[in-house]
Each structure stands twice: as structure tokens, then as C-alpha cells.
Protein backbone atom coordinates (compact mmCIF):
# COMPACT_ATOMS: atom_id res chain seq x y z
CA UNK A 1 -14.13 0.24 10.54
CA UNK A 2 -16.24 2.37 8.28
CA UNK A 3 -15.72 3.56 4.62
CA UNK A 4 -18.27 6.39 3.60
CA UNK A 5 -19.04 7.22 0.07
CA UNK A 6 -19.73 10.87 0.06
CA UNK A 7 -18.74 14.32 1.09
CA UNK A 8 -16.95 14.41 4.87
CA UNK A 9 -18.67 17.48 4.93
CA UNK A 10 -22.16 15.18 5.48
CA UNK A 11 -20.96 12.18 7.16
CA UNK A 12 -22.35 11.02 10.60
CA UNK A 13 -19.23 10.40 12.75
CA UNK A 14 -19.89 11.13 16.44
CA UNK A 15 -18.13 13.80 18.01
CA UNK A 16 -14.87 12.52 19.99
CA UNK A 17 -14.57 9.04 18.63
CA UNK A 18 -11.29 9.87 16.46
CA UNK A 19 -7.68 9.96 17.30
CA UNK A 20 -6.03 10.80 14.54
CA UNK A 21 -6.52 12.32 11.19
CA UNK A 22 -3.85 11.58 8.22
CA UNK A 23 -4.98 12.92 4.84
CA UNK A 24 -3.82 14.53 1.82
CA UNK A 25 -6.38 17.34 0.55
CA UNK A 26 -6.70 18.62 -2.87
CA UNK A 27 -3.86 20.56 -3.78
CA UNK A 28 -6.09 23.07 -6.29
CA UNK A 29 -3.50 22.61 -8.86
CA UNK A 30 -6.13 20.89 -11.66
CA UNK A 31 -5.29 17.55 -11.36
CA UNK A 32 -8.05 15.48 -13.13
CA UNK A 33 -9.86 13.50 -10.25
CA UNK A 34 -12.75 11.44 -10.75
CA UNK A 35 -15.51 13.96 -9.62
CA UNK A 36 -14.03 16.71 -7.38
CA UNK A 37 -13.04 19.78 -9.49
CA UNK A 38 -9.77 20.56 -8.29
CA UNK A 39 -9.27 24.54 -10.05
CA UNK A 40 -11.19 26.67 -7.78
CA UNK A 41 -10.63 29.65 -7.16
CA UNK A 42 -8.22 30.62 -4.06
CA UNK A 43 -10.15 32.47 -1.55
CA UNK A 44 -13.05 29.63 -2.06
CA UNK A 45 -10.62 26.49 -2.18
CA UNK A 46 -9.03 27.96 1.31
CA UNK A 47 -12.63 28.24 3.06
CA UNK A 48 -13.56 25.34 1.83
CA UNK A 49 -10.37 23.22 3.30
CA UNK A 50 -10.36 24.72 6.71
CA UNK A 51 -14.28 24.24 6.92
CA UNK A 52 -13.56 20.44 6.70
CA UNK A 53 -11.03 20.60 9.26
CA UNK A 54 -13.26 23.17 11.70
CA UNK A 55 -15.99 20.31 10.90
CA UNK A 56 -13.52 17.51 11.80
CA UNK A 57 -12.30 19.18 15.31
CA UNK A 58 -15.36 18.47 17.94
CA UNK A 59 -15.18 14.60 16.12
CA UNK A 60 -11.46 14.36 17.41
CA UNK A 61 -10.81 12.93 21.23
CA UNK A 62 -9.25 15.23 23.30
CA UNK A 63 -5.83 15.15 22.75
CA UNK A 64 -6.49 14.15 19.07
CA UNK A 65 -3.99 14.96 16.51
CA UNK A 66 -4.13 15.61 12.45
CA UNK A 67 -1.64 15.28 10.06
CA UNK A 68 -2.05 17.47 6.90
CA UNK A 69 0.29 16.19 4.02
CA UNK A 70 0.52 19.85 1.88
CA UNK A 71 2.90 21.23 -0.87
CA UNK A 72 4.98 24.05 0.22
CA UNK A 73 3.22 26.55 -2.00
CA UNK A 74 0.74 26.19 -4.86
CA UNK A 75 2.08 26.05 -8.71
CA UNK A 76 -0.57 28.28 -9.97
CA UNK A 77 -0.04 31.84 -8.26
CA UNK A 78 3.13 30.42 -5.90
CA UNK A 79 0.31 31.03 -3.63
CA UNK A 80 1.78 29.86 0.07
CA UNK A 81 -0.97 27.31 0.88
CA UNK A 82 0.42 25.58 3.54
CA UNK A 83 1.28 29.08 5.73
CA UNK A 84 -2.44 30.18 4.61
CA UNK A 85 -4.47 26.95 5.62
CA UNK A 86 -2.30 26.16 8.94
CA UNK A 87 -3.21 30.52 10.21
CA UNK A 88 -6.65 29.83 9.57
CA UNK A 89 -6.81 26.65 11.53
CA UNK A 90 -4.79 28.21 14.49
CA UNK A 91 -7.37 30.36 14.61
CA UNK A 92 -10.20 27.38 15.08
CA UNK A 93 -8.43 26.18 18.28
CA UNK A 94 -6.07 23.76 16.68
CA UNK A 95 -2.90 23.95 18.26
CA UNK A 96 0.03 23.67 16.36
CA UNK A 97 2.73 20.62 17.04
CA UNK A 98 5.32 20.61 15.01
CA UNK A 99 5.94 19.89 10.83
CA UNK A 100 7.65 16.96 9.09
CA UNK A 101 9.59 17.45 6.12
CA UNK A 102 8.51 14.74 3.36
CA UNK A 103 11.79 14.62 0.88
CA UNK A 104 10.20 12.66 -2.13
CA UNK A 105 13.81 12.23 -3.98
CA UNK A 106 11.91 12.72 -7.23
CA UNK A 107 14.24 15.00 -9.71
CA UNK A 108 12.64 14.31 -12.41
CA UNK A 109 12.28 15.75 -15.94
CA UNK A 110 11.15 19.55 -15.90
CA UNK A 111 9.94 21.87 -17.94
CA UNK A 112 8.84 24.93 -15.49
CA UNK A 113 12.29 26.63 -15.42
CA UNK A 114 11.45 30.40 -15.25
CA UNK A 115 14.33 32.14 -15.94
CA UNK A 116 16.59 29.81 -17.51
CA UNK A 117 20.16 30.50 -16.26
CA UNK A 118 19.47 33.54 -15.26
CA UNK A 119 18.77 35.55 -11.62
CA UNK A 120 15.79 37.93 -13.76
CA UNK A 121 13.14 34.78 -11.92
CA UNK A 122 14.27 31.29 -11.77
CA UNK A 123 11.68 28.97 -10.22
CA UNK A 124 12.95 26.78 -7.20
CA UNK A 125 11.50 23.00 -7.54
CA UNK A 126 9.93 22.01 -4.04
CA UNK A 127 11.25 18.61 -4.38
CA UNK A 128 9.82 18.45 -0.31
CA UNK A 129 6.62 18.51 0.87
CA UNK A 130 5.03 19.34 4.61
CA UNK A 131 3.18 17.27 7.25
CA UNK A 132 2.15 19.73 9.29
CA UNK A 133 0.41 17.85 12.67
CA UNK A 134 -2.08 20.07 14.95
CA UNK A 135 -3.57 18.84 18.00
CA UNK A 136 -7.18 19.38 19.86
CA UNK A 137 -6.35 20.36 23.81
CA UNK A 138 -3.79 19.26 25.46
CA UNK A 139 -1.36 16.06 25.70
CA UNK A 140 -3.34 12.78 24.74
CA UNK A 141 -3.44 10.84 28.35
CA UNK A 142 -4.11 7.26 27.35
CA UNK A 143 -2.68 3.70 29.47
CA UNK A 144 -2.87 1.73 26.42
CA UNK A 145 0.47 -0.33 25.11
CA UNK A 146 1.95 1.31 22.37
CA UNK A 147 3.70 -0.96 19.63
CA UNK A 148 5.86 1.22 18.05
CA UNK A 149 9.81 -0.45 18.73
CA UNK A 150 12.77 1.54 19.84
CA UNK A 151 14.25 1.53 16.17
CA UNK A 152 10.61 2.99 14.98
CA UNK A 153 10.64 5.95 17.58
CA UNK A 154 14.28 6.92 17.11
CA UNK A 155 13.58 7.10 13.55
CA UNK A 156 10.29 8.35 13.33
CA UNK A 157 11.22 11.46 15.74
CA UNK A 158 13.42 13.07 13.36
CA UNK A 159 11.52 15.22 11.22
CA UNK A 160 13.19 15.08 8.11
CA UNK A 161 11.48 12.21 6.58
CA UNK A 162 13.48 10.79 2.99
CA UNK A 163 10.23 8.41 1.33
CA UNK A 164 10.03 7.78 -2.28
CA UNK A 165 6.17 8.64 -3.46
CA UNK A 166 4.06 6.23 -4.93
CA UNK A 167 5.10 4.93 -8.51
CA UNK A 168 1.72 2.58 -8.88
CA UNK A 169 -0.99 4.89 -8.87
CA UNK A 170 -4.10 2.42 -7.91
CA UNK A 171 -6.49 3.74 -9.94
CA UNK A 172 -5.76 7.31 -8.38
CA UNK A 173 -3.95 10.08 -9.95
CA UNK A 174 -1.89 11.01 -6.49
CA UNK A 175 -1.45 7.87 -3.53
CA UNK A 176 -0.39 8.36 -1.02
CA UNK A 177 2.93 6.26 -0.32
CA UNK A 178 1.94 3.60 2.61
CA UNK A 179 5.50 4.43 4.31
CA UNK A 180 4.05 7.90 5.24
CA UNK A 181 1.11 6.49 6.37
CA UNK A 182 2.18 3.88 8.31
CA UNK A 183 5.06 6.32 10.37
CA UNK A 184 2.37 8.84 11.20
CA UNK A 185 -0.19 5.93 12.43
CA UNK A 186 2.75 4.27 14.39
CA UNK A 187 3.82 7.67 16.27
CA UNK A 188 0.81 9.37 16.85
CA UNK A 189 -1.74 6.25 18.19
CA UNK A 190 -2.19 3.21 19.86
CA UNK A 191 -3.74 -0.20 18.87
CA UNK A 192 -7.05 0.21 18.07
CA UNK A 193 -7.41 3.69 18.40
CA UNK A 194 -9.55 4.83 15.15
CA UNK A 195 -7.88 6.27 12.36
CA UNK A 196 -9.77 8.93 9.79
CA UNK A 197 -9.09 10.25 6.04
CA UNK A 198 -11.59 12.59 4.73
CA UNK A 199 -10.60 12.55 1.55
CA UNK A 200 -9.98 8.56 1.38
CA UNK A 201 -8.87 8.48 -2.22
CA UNK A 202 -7.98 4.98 -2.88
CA UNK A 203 -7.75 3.73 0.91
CA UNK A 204 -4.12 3.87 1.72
CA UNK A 205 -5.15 5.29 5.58
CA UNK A 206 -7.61 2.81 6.35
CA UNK A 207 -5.48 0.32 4.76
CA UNK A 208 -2.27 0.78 7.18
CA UNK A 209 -4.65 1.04 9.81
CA UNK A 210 -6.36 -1.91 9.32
CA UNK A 211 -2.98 -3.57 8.59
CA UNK A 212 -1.24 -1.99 12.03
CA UNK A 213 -4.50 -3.18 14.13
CA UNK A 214 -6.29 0.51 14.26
CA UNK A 215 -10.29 1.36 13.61
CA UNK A 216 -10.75 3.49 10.58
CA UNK A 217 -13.06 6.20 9.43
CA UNK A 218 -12.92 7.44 5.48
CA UNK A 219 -14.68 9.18 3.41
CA UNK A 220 -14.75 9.43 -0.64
CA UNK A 221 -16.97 11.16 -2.98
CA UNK A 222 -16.00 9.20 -5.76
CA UNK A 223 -17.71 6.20 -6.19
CA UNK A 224 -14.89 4.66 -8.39
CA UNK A 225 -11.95 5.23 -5.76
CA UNK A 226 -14.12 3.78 -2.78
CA UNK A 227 -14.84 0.81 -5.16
CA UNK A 228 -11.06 0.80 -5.27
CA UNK A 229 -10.49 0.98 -1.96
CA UNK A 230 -12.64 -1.11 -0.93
CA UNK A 231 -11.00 -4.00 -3.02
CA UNK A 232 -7.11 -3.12 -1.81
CA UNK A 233 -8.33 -3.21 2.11
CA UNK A 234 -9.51 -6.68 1.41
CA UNK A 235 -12.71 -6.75 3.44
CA UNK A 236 -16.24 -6.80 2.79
CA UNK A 237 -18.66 -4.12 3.34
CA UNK A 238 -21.70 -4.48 6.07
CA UNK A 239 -25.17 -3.97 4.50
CA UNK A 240 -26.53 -3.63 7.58
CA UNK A 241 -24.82 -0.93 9.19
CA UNK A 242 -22.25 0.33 6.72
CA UNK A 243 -18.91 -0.68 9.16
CA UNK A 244 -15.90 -2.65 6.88
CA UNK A 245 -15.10 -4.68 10.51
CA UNK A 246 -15.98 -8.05 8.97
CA UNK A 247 -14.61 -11.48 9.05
CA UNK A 248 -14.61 -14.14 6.90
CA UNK A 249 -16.39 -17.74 7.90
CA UNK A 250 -16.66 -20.64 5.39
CA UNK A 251 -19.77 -22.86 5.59
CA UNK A 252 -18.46 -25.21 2.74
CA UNK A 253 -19.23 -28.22 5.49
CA UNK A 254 -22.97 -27.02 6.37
CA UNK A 255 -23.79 -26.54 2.26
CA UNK A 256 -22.38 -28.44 -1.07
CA UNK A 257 -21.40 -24.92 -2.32
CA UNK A 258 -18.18 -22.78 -2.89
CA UNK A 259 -19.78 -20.06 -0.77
CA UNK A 260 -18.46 -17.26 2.08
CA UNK A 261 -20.26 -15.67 4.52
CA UNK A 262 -19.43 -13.08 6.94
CA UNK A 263 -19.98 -11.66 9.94
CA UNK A 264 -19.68 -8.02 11.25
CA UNK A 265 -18.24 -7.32 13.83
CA UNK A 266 -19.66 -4.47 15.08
CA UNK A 267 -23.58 -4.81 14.58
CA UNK A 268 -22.82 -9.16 15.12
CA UNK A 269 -24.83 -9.78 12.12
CA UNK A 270 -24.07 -12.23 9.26
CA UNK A 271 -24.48 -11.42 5.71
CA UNK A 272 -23.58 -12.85 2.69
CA UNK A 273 -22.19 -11.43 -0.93
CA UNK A 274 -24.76 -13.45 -3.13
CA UNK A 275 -28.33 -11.96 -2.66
CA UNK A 276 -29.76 -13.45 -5.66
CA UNK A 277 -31.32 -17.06 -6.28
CA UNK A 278 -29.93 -16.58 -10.02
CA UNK A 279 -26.49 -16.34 -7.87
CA UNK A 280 -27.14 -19.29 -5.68
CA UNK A 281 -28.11 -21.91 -8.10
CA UNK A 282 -25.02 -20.76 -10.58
CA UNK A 283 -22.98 -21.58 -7.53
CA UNK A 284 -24.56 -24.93 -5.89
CA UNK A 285 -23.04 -28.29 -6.69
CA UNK A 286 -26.26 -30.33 -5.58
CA UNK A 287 -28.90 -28.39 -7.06
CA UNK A 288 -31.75 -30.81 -5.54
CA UNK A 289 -34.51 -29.06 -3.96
CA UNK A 290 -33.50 -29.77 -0.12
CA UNK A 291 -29.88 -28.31 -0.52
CA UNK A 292 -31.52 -25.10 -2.50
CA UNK A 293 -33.92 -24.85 0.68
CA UNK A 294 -30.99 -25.43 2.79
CA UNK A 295 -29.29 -22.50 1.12
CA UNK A 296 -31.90 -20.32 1.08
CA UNK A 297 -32.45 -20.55 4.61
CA UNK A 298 -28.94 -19.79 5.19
CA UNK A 299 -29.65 -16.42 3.69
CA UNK A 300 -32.85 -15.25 5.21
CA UNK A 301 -30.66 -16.54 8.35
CA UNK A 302 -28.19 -13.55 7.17
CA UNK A 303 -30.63 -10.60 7.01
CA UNK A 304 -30.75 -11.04 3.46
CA UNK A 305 -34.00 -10.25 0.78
CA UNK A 306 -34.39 -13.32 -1.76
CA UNK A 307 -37.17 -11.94 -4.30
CA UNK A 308 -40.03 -15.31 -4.60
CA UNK A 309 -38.20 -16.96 -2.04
């Protein structure tokens, strides 16, 4: 499990360890994210998007799917995103699957009309939006158990999809709802099979996946939204070699302090969250030399630098 906190576009993922892609890019329609500037022009916004998904394609198993949540055509220009993106990636050797229609229920208040009452140009609210899913190669041959039930497949398989969007944002102007998420994990992989968003917002993806037993890949520019997603997946981060597959292991009985430490799960090393002695002697309850060298040791045990120590 591995959250990365910069561009997709630079990441070091090796090339077919990914099953499946779920995301929801930029939409271009200037909504105020934390760094990425989302009013660029068209023909620049469009090379951009399918160069992340061209990028993404040798880094997908064979077999691999992706899952694009996009509007059914842009606000500024009616320009038909979804038709333009989904051509250019047909023409990267995606193959196309099929498209899920995402009714978000949400008639609310208006104010872009156009013609009010009147055929001269009235403007149709989208009040749907598309999951279009693309696939690398052929059928996905795999002899692992799936877990989806009966109910889930029957349900799942009909592509008209009726999901409420997210009211609480979570620090993010647009989240994804964790419904959407969790359907589109369910149909389209297996337990641990690894999961990736490359634009990870505020870590709904690796959140269902970590919550329906799958490995995750994201990546987030923005500092402030992997900080937040960081906190809502509820793991901590390895210092050693980046991966969020840690557990949790309380050593209460070994020291007299209120103290965690964990251990990763994919490098096997240990690590703590306290790296400074400032931090361990707030936290000790016998603050006697022997239980401060006991401490310590526990630390340099870990991996971990303690400055004079």
C-alpha cells in the first residue's frame, strides 16, 4: 500500500503491478483545488489527461481495467470531454468495455438556465455523470476467489447506477462518494489485487481498498489532501520505504510509556512516530535513566535517528 505525494506523471510504479484504476480527473471547469490549476486551456487540458492515462497503460496487468468517472460535457464551451478523452485513448490501445451511468439525484438550485422558457437555447442540466471502464488486452485470467455476493453482482451489472454524491467534502472541494468506489473495486478485482488513483484527492480509492482487503497505489500533488488522506485511511506511513502497509503493535508491557510502534509490512521493518528525545521524555512515566536508555534503544532498534543519543 503506497500513497505518493507528487505528480503521477513522476511516480515510480513498476510496469504491470496494477489491476485496476478508479479515479476522477480534473474536470477543467475552475474549481479552486489546493495547487493544481484547473482552467487550462482545452487542447492542453486534453493532452495532458490522456498523457497520464498513456503513462498509466504499460503499469496495468494484462487484462487491467480503468474506470474514468467524467461529466458528460464540460460547462465552459459544452465542450464533449468525455467523447474527446475516451477517442484519444482508443487510439493508445485501450480497449473500450462498456460505460456506467452515475445518476447523482442532485436537482438542486440553478441559476444557468439559457433560454428561460423558451426553445431560442435552453441549457439541459446533466444531472448524470459517466464511468467509462477501458481495458489493457484481453479478458483478465486470474484463479483467485472473488468476494463479491450474488446480490452485489446482480446489482452491480446494471449500468445505471442511482448514488447520492458526497455531502461532507473532507477537506476536498469534489469526493468522491465511497459507494462508487467501493462497486467498481468489488466488480472489477479480486482480494488483494492493487488498486490505483492518480489523482488521490483525499483517499477515498485507497480507502475502500484498504477497507475491501485490496493493495493500493495513489498519488497527490497536494500536500494538504495527502495529509488528509493519510489521516481518513487510518494507517501510518513507512519512513523507510514509503508503503502505508503497516500494523499497529503496543509495547506498553516492554516500556512504562503510552507509546505505539509499528511495523511495515512490506520492507518488515519497525518504526516508530516519535523521533525526538524532547518527544520521548514528554511521554515516559518513569523518567529514570535506565527506562530512558531502555526507550532509546527501542528506537535505534526501529531504524530511527535520535540527535545526541
Amino acid at each position: 500500500m503506497k500513497w505518493i505525494n507528487q505528480d503521477i506523471l513522476k511516480a515510480n510504479i513498476p510496469n504491470e503491478s496494477i489491476h485496476l484504476i478508479v479515479t476522477s480527473p480534473p474536470y477543467n471547469v475552475g474549481i479552486n483545488y489546493d495547487i493544481h490549476s484547473d482552467d487550462m486551456e482545452y487542447s492542453k487540458y486534453l493532452k495532458w489527461l490522456t498523457s497520464v492515462f498513456v503513462f498509466l497503460y504499460d503499469k496495468l496487468v494484462d487484462g487491467g481495467r480503468v474506470c474514468i468517472n467524467i461529466a458528460p460535457t464540460g460547462i465552459k464551451n459544452f465542450t464533449p470531454i468525455h467523447h474527446d478523452l475516451i477517442t484519444n485513448l482508443r487510439k493508445k490501445r485501450y480497449r473500450f468495455i462498456t460505460e456506467i451511468i452515475w445518476y447523482k439525484q442532485n436537482r438542486t438550485a440553478r441559476t444557468a438556465w439559457g433560454s428561460w422558457m423558451s426553445p431560442s437555447c435552453p441549457y439541459v442540466l446533466p444531472s448524470w455523470e459517466y464511468v467509462y471502464v477501458l481495458q489493457k488486452g484481453e479478458k483478465l485470467i486470474n484463479d483467485k476467489k472473488s468476494d463479491i455476493t450474488k446480490e452485489e453482482f446482480l446489482k452491480f451489472i446494471d449500468g445505471f447506477w442511482s448514488i447520492t454524491p458526497e455531502i461532507k467534502k473532507k477537506g476536498h472541494p469534489v469526493p468522491f462518494p465511497k459507494e462508487l468506489v467501493y462497486r467498481l473495486i468489488k466488480l472489477y478485482t479480486y482480494p488483494g489485487d492493487t488498486v490505483c488513483d492518480p489523482f488521490g484527492g483525499s483517499g477515498t480509492v485507497a480507502l475502500v481498498a484498504r477497507e475491501t482487503k485490496r493493495d493500493f497505489v495513489c498519488a497527490e500533488i497536494s500536500s494538504e489532501y495527502s495529509k488528509i488522506a493519510k489521516e481518513r485511511i487510518g494507517t501510518m506511513e513507512c519512513p523507510h520505504c514509503g508503503s502505508m502497509n503497516t500494523v499497529k503493535d503496543g509495547i506498553e508491557t516492554k516500556v512504562k510509556i503510552p507509546y505505539q510502534k509499528y511495523k511495515c509490512l512490506d520492507c518488515n521493518k519497525w518504526f516508530s512516530p516519535m523521533s525526538k528525545p524532547s518527544d520521548i521524555a514528554f511521554q515516559l512515566r518513569d523518567t529514570t535513566p535506565a527506562n530512558i536508555k531502555k526507550v532509546l534503544k527501542l528506537h535505534h532498534a526501529a531504524g530511527e535517528k535520535v540527535n545526541n543519543c
